[in-house]
C-alpha atoms as a PDB file:
ATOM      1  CA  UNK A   1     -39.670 249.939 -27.073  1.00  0.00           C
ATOM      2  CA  UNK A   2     -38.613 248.833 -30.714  1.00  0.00           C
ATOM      3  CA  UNK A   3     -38.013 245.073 -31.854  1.00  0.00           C
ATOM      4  CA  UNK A   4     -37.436 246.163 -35.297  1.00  0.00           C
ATOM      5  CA  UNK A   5     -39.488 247.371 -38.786  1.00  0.00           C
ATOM      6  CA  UNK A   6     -40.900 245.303 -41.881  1.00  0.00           C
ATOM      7  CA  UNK A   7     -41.018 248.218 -44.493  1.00  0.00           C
ATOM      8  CA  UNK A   8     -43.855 247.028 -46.964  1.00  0.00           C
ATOM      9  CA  UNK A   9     -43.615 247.972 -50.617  1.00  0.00           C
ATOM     10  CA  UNK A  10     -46.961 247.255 -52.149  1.00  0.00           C
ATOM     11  CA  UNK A  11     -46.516 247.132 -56.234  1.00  0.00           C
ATOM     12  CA  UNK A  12     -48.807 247.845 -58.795  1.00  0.00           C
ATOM     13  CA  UNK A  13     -47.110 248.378 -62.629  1.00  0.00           C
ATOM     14  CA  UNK A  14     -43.846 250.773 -60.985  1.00  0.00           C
ATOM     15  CA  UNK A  15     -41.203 248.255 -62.559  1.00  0.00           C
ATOM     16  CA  UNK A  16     -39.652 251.445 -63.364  1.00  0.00           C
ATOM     17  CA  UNK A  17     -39.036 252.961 -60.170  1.00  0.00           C
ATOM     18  CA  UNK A  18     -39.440 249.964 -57.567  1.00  0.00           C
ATOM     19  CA  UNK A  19     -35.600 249.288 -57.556  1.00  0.00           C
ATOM     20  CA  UNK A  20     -35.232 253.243 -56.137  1.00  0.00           C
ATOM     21  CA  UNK A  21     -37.569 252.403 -53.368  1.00  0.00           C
ATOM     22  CA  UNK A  22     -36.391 249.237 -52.457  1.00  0.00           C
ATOM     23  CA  UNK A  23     -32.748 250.151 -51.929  1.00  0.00           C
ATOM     24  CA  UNK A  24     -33.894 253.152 -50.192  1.00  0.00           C
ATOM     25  CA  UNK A  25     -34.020 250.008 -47.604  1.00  0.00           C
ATOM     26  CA  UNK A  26     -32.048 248.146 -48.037  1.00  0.00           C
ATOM     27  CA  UNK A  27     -29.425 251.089 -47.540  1.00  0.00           C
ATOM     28  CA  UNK A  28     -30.376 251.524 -44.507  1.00  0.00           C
ATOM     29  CA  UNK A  29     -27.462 251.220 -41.702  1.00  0.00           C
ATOM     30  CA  UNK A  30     -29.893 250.217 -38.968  1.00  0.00           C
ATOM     31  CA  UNK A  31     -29.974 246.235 -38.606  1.00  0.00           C
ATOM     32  CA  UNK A  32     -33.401 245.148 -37.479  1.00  0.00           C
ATOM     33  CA  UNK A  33     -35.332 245.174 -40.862  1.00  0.00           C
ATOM     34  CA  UNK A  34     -36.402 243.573 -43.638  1.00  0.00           C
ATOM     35  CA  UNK A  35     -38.473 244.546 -46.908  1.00  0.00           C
ATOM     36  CA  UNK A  36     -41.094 242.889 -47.914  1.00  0.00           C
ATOM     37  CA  UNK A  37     -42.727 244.160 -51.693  1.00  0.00           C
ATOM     38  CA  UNK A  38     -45.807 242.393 -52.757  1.00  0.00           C
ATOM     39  CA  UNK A  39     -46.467 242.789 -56.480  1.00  0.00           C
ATOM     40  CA  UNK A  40     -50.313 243.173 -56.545  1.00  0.00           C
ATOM     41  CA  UNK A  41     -50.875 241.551 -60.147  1.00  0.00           C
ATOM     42  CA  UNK A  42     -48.840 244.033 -62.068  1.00  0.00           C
ATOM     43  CA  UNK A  43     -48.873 243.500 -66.000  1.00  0.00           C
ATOM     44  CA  UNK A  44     -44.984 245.595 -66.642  1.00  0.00           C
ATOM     45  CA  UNK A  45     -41.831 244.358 -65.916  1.00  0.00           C
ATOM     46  CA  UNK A  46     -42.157 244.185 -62.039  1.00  0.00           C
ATOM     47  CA  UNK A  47     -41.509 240.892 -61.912  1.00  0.00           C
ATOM     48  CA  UNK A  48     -38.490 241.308 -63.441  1.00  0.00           C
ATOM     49  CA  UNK A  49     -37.445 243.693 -61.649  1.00  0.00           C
ATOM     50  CA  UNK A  50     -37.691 242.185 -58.402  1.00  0.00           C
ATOM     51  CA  UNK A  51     -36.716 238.508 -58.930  1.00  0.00           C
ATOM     52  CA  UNK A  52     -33.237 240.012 -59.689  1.00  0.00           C
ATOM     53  CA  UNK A  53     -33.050 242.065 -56.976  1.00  0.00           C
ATOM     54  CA  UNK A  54     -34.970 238.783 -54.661  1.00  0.00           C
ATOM     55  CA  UNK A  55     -31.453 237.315 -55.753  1.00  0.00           C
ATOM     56  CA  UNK A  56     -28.835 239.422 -54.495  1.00  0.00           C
ATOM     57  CA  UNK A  57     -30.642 240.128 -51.129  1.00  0.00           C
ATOM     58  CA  UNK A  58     -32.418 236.945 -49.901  1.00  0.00           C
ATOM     59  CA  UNK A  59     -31.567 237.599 -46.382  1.00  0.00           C
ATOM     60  CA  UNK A  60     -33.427 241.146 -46.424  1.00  0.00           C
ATOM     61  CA  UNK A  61     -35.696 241.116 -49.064  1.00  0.00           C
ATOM     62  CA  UNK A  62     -39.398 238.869 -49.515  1.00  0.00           C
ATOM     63  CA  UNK A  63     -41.132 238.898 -52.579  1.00  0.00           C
ATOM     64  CA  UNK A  64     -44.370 237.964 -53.221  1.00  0.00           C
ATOM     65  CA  UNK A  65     -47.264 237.623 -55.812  1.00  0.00           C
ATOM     66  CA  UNK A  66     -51.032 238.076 -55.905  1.00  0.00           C
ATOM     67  CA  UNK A  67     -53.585 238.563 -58.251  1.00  0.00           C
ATOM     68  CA  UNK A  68     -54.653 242.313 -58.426  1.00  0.00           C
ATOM     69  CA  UNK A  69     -57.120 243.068 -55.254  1.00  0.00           C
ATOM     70  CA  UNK A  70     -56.086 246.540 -54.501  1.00  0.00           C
ATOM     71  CA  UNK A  71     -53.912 248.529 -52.125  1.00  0.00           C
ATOM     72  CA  UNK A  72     -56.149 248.004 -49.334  1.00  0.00           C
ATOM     73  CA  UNK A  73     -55.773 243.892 -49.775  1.00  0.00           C
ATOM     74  CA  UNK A  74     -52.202 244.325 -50.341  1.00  0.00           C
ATOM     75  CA  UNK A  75     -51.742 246.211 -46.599  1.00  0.00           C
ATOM     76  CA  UNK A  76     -53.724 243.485 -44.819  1.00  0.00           C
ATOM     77  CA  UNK A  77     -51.341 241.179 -46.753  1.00  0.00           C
ATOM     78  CA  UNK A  78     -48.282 242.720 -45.761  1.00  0.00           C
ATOM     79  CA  UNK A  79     -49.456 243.026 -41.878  1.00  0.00           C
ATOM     80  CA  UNK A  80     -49.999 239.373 -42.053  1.00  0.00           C
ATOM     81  CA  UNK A  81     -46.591 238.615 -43.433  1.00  0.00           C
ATOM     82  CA  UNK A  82     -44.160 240.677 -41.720  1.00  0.00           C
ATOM     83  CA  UNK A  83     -42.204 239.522 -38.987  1.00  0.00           C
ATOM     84  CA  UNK A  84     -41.125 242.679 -36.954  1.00  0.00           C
ATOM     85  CA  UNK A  85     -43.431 244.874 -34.514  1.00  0.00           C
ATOM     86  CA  UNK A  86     -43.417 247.881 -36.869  1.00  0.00           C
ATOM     87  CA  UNK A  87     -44.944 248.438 -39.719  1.00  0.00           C
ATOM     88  CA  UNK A  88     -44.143 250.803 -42.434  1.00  0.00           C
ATOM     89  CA  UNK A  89     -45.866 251.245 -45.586  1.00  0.00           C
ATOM     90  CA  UNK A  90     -43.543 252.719 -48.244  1.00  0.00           C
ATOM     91  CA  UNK A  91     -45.206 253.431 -51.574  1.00  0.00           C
ATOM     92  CA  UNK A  92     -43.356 252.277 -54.498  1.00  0.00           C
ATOM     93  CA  UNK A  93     -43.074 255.396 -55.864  1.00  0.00           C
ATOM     94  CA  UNK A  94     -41.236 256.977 -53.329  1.00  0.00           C
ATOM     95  CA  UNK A  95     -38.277 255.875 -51.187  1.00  0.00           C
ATOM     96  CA  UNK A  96     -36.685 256.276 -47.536  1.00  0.00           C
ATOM     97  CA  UNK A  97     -34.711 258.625 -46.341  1.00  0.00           C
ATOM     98  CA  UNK A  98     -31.231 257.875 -44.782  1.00  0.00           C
ATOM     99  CA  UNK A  99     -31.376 256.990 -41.059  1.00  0.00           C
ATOM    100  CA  UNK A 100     -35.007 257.018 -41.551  1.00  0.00           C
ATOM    101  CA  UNK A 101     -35.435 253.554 -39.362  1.00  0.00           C
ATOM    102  CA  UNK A 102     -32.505 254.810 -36.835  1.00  0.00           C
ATOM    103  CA  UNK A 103     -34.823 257.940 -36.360  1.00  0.00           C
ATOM    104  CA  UNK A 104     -38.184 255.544 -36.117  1.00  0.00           C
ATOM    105  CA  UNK A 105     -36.523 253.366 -33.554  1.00  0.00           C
ATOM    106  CA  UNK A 106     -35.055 256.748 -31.681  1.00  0.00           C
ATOM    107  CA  UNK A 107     -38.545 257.971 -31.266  1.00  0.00           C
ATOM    108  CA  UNK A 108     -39.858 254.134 -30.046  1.00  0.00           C
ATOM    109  CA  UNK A 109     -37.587 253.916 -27.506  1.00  0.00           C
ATOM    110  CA  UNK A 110     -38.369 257.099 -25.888  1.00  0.00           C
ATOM    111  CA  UNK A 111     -41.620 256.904 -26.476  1.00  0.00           C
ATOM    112  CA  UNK A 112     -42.627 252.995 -25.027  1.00  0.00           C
ATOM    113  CA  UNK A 113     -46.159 254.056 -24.738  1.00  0.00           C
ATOM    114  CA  UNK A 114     -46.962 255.031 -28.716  1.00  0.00           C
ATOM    115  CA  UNK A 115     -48.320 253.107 -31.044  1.00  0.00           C
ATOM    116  CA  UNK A 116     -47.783 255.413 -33.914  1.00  0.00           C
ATOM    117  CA  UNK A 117     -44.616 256.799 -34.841  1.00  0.00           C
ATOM    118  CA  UNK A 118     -45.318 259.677 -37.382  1.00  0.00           C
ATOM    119  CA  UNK A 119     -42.184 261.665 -38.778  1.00  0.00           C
ATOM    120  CA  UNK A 120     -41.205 264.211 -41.303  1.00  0.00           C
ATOM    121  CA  UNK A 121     -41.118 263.891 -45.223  1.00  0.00           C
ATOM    122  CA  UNK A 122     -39.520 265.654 -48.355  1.00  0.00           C
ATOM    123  CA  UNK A 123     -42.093 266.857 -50.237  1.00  0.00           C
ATOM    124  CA  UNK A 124     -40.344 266.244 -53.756  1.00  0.00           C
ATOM    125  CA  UNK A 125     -41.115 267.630 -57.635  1.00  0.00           C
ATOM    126  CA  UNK A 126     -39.261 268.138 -60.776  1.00  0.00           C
ATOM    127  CA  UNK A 127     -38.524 271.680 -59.005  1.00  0.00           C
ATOM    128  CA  UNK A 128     -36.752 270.235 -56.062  1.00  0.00           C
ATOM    129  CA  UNK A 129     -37.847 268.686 -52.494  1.00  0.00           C
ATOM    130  CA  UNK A 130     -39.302 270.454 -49.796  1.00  0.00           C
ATOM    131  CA  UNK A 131     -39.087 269.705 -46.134  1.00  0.00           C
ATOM    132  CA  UNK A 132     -42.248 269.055 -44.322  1.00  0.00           C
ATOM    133  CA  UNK A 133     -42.341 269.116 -40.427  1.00  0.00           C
ATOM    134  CA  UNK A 134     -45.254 267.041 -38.442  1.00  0.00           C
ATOM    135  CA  UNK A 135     -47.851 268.800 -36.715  1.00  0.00           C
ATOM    136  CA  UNK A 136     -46.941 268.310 -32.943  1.00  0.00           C
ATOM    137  CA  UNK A 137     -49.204 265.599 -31.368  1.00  0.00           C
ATOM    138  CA  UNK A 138     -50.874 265.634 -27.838  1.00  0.00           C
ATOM    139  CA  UNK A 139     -51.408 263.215 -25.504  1.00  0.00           C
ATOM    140  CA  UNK A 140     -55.371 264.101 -25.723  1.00  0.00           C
ATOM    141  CA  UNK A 141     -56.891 261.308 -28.077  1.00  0.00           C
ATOM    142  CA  UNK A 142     -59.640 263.351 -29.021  1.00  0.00           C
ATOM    143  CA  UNK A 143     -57.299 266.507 -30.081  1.00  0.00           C
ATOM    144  CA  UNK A 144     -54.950 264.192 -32.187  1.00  0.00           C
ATOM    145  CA  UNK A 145     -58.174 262.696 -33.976  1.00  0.00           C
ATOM    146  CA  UNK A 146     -59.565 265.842 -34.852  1.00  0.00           C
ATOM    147  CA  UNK A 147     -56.535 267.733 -36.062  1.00  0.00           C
ATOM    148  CA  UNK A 148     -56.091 264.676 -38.455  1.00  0.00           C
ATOM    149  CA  UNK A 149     -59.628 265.202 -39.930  1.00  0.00           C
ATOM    150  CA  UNK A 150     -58.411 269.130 -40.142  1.00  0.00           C
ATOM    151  CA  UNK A 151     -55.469 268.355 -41.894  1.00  0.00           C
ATOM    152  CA  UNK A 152     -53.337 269.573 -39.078  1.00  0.00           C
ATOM    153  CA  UNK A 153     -51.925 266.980 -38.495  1.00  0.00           C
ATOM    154  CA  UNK A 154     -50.815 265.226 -41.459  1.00  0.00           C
ATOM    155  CA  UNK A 155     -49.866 261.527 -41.867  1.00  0.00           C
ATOM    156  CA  UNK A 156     -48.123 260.411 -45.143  1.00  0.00           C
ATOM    157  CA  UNK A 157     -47.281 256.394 -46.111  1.00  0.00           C
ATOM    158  CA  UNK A 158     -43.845 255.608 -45.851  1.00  0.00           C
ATOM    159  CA  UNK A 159     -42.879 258.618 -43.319  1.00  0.00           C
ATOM    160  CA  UNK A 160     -44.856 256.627 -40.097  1.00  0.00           C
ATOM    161  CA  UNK A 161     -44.543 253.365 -38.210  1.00  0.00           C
ATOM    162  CA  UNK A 162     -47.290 251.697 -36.653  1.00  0.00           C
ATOM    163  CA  UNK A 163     -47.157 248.713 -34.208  1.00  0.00           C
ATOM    164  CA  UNK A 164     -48.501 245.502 -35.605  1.00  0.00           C
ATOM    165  CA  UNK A 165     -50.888 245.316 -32.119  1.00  0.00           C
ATOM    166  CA  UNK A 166     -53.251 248.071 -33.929  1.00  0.00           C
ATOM    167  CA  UNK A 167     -53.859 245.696 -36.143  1.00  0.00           C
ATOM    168  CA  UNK A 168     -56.115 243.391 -33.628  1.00  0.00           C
ATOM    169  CA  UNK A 169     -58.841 246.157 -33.714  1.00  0.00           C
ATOM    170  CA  UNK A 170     -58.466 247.739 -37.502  1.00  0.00           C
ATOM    171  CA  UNK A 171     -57.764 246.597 -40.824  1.00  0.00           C
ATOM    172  CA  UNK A 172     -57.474 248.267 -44.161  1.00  0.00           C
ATOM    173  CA  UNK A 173     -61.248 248.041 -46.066  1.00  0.00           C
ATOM    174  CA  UNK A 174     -61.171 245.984 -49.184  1.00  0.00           C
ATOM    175  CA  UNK A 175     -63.469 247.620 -51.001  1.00  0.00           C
ATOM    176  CA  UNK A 176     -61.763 251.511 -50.659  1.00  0.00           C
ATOM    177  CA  UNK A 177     -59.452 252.027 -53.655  1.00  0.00           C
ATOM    178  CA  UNK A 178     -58.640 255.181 -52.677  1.00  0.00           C
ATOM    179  CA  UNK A 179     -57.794 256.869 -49.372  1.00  0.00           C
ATOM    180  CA  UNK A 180     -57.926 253.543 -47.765  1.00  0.00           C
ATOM    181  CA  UNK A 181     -55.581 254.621 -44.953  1.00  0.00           C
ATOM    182  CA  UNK A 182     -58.136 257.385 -43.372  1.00  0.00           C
ATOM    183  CA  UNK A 183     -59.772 254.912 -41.617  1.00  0.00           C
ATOM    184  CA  UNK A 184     -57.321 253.485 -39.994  1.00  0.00           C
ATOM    185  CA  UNK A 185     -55.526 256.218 -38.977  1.00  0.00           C
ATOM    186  CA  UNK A 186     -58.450 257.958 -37.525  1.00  0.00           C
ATOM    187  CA  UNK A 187     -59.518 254.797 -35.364  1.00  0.00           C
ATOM    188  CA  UNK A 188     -55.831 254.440 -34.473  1.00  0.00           C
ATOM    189  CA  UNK A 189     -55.136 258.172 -33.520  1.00  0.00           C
ATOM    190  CA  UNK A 190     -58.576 257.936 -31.661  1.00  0.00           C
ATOM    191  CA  UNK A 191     -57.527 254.862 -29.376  1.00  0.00           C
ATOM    192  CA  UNK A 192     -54.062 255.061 -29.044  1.00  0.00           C
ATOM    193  CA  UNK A 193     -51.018 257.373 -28.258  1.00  0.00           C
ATOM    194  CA  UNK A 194     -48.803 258.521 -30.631  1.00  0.00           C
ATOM    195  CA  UNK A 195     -45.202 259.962 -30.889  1.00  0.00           C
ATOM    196  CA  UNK A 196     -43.529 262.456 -33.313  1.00  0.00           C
ATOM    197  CA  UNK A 197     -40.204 262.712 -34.614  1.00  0.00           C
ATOM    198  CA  UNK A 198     -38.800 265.732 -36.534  1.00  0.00           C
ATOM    199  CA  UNK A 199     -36.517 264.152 -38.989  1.00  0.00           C
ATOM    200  CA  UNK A 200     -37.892 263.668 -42.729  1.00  0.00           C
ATOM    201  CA  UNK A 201     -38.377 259.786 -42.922  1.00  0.00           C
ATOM    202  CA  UNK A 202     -39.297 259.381 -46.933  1.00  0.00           C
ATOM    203  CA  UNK A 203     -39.037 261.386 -49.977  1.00  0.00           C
ATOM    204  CA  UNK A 204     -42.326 261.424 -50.980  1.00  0.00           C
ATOM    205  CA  UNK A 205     -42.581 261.889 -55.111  1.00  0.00           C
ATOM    206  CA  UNK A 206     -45.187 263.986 -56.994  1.00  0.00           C
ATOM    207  CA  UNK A 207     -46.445 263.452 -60.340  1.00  0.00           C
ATOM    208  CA  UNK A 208     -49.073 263.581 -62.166  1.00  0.00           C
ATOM    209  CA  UNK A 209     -49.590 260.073 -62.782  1.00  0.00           C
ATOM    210  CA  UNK A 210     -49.817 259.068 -59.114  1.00  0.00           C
ATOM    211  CA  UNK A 211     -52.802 257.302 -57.222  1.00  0.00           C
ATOM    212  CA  UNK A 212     -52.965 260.708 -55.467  1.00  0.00           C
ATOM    213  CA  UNK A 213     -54.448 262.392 -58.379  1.00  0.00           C
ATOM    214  CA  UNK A 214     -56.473 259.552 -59.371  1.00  0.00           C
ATOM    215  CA  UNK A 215     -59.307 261.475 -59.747  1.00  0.00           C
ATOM    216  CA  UNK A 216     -61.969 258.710 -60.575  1.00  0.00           C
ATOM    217  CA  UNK A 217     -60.817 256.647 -57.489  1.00  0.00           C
ATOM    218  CA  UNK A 218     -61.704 259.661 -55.259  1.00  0.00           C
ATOM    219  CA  UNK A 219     -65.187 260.031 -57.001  1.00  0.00           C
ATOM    220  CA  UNK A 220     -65.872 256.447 -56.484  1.00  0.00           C
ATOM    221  CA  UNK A 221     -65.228 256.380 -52.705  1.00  0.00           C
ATOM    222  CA  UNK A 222     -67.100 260.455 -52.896  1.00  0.00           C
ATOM    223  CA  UNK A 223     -69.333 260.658 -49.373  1.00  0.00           C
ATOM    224  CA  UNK A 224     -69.040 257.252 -48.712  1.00  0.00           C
ATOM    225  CA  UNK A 225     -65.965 258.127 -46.737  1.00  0.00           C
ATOM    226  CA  UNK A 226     -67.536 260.019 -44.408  1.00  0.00           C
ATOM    227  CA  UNK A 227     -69.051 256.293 -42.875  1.00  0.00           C
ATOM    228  CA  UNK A 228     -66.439 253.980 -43.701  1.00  0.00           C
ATOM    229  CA  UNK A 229     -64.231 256.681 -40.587  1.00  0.00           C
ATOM    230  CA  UNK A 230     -67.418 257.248 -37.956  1.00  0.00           C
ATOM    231  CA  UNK A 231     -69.614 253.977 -38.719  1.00  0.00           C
ATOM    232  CA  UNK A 232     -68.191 251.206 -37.167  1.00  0.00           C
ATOM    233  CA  UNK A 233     -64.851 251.862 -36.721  1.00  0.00           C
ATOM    234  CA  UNK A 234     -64.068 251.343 -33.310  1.00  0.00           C
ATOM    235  CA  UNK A 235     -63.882 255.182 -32.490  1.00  0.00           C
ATOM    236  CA  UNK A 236     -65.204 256.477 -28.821  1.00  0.00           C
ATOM    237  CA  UNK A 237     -68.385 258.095 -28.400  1.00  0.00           C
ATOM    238  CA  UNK A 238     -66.930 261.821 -28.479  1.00  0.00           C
ATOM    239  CA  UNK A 239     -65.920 261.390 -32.140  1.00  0.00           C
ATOM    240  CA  UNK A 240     -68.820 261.777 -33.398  1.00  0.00           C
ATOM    241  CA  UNK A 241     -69.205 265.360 -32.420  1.00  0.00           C
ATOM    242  CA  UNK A 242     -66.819 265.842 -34.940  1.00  0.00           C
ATOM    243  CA  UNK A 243     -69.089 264.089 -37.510  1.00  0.00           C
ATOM    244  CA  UNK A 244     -70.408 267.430 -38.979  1.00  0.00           C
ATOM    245  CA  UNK A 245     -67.335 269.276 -39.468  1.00  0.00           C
ATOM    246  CA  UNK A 246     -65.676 266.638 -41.090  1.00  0.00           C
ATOM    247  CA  UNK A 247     -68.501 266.110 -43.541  1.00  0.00           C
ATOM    248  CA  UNK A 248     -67.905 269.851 -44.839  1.00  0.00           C
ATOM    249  CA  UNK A 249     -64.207 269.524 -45.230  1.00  0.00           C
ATOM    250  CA  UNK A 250     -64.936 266.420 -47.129  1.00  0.00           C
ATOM    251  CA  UNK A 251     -67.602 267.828 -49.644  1.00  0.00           C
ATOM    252  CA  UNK A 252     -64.891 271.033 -50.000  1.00  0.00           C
ATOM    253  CA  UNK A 253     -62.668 268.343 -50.916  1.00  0.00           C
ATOM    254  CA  UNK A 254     -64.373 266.744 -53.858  1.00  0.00           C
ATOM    255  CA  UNK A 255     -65.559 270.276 -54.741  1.00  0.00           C
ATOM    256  CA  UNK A 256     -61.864 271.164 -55.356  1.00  0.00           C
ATOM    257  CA  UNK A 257     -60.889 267.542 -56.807  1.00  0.00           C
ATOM    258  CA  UNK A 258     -63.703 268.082 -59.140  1.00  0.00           C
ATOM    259  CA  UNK A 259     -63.010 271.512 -60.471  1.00  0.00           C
ATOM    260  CA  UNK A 260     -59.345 270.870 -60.953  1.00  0.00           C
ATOM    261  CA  UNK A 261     -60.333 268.166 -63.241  1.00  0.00           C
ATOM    262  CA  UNK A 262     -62.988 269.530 -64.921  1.00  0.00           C
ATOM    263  CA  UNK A 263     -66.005 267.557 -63.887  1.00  0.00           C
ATOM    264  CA  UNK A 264     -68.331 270.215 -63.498  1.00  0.00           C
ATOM    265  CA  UNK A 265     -71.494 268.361 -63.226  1.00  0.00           C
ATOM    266  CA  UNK A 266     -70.263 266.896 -60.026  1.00  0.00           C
ATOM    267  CA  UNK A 267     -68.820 270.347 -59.003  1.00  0.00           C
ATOM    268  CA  UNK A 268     -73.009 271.486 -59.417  1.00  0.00           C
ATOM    269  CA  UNK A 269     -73.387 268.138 -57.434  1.00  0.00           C
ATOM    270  CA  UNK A 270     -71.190 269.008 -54.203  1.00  0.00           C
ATOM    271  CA  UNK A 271     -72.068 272.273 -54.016  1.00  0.00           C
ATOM    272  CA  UNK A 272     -75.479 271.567 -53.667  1.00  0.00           C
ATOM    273  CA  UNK A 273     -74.835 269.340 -50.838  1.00  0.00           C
ATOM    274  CA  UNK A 274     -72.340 271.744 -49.048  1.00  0.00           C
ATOM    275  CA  UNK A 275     -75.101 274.706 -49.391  1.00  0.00           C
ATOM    276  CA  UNK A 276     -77.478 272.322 -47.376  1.00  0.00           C
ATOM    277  CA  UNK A 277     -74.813 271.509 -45.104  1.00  0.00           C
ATOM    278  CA  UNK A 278     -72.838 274.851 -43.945  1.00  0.00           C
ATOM    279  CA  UNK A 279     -74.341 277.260 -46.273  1.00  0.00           C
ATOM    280  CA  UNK A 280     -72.576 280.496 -45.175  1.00  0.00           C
ATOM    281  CA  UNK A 281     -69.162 278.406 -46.123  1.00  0.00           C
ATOM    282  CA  UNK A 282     -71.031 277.713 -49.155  1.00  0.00           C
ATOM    283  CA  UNK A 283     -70.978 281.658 -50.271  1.00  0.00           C
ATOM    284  CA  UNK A 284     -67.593 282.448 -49.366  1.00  0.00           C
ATOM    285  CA  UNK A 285     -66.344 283.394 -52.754  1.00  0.00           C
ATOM    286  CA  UNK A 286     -63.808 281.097 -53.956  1.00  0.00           C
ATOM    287  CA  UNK A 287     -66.510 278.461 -53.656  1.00  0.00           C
ATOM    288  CA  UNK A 288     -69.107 280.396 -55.384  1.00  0.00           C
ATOM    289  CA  UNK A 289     -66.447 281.345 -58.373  1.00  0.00           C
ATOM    290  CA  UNK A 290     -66.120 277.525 -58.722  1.00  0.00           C
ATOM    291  CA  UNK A 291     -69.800 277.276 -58.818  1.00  0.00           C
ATOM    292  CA  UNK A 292     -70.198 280.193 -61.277  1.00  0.00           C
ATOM    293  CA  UNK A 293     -67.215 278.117 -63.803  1.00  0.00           C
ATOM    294  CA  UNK A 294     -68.948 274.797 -63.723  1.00  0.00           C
ATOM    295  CA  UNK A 295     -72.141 276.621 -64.643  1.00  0.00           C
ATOM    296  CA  UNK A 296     -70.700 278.827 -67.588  1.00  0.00           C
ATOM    297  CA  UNK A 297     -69.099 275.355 -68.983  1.00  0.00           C
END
């Protein structure tokens, strides 16, 4: 099952690098595509950028404009205007891999069933790229929704597909401007099957300046997380025996966000929480050295 892929490019101020992600696509030698970038109010020379390259590839390539609402907006916007059944969300930062769709449409067609396609990625610093393999997925629900929460199995923007039908049950939440694709992949690997393919799909790009390391963002959304995935989300009953756990892994995440940038008041913070919450993980001593730094600071 395949009927083709709308590769959204959400933009936000990456006039300098857009062009790299966008041919990444357009370069592509499968046929049933198109790209569609939505500049999400960007204040550099985005714009620019992609009204010239709007011109030399009207057939492929949709370009369009909104005031800034956030990634989350930009997503909804993007499943509303694309006209294929997949979906993939390619930041702008990074760029596909070649015969990344020919792999995604390899692994829907022997897999009719799935409704998320999740492949490989290069991993990709000033030192060089680094090939990263999917966690193999079951055809248990439940086992696939938990290994996500346990960072086993790992889902990264731009290296998955997902079938525009999830979107009748889930959409991305407006008001998370951070790690607004959690959600939706936990409802979806909680309610739906899901297929893997080996072969590195994007070249994801580190840096320091990324959304990934935007510290503040992850602070905002903080706990809050924890009910935007189990509250309300459309998940089965059984998930939320998994409620718990999750909630620890979370609170060790901002613990370590926290530290690495210095905030040490909210490192005090989280480590009060996760004492109350799983205290012997609380002791184990890399989290007590952390605790020990913020309070010497």
């Amino acid at each position: 099952m395949s009927t083709g892929f709308s590769v959204v490019i959400p933009a936000y101020n990456y006039g300098h690098c857009i062009e790299r992600a966008v041919q990444s696509v357009l370069n592509q030698s499968y046929s049933d595509f198109e790209v569609l970038v939505i500049n999400d109010g960007s204040t550099d020379n985005t714009d620019t950028v992609m009204q010239s390259l709007s011109e030399q590839n009207s057939s492929r390539l949709s370009y369009v404009r909104q005031n800034n609402q956030g990634l989350s907006a930009v997503r909804n916007r993007g499943v509303e205007e694309a006209v294929f059944s997949w979906l993939v969300f390619l930041d702008a930062d990074d760029e596909m891999c070649s015969g990344a769709l020919a792999a995604l449409d390899q692994c829907a067609q022997g897999n009719p069933q799935a409704r998320l396609l999740i492949g490989g990625h290069l991993s990709c610093s000033q030192e060089g790229c680094d090939e990263i393999r999917p966690w193999p997925a079951s055809d248990d629900c439940q086992k696939n929704f938990s290994d996500y929460l346990d960072k086993k199995l790992t889902i990264s923007n731009g290296a998955c597909a997902m079938h525009r039908t999830l979107f009748a049950s889930v959409r991305y939440d407006r008001e998370l401007r951070h790690t607004e694709d959690l959600p939706v992949f936990a409802h979806v690997l909680a309610n739906y099957p899901v297929a893997i393919t080996p072969e590195p799909i994007a070249k994801i790009h580190k840096h320091e300046d990324s959304m990934r390391h935007d510290v503040s963002a992850a602070l905002a959304v903080g706990m809050s997380l924890e009910s935007r995935i189990f509250d309300n989300n459309g998940l089965p009953e059984w998930a939320q025996a998994v409620r718990k756990s999750y909630r620890v892994r979370r609170l060790l995440s901002l613990l370590k966000i926290c530290d690495r940038a210095g905030s040490y008041g909210d490192v005090r913070h989280f480590y009060r929480q996760l004492f109350h919450e799983a205290p012997l993980t609380a002791l184990r001593p890399r989290y007590l050295r952390r605790l020990l730094k913020s309070l010497m600071k």
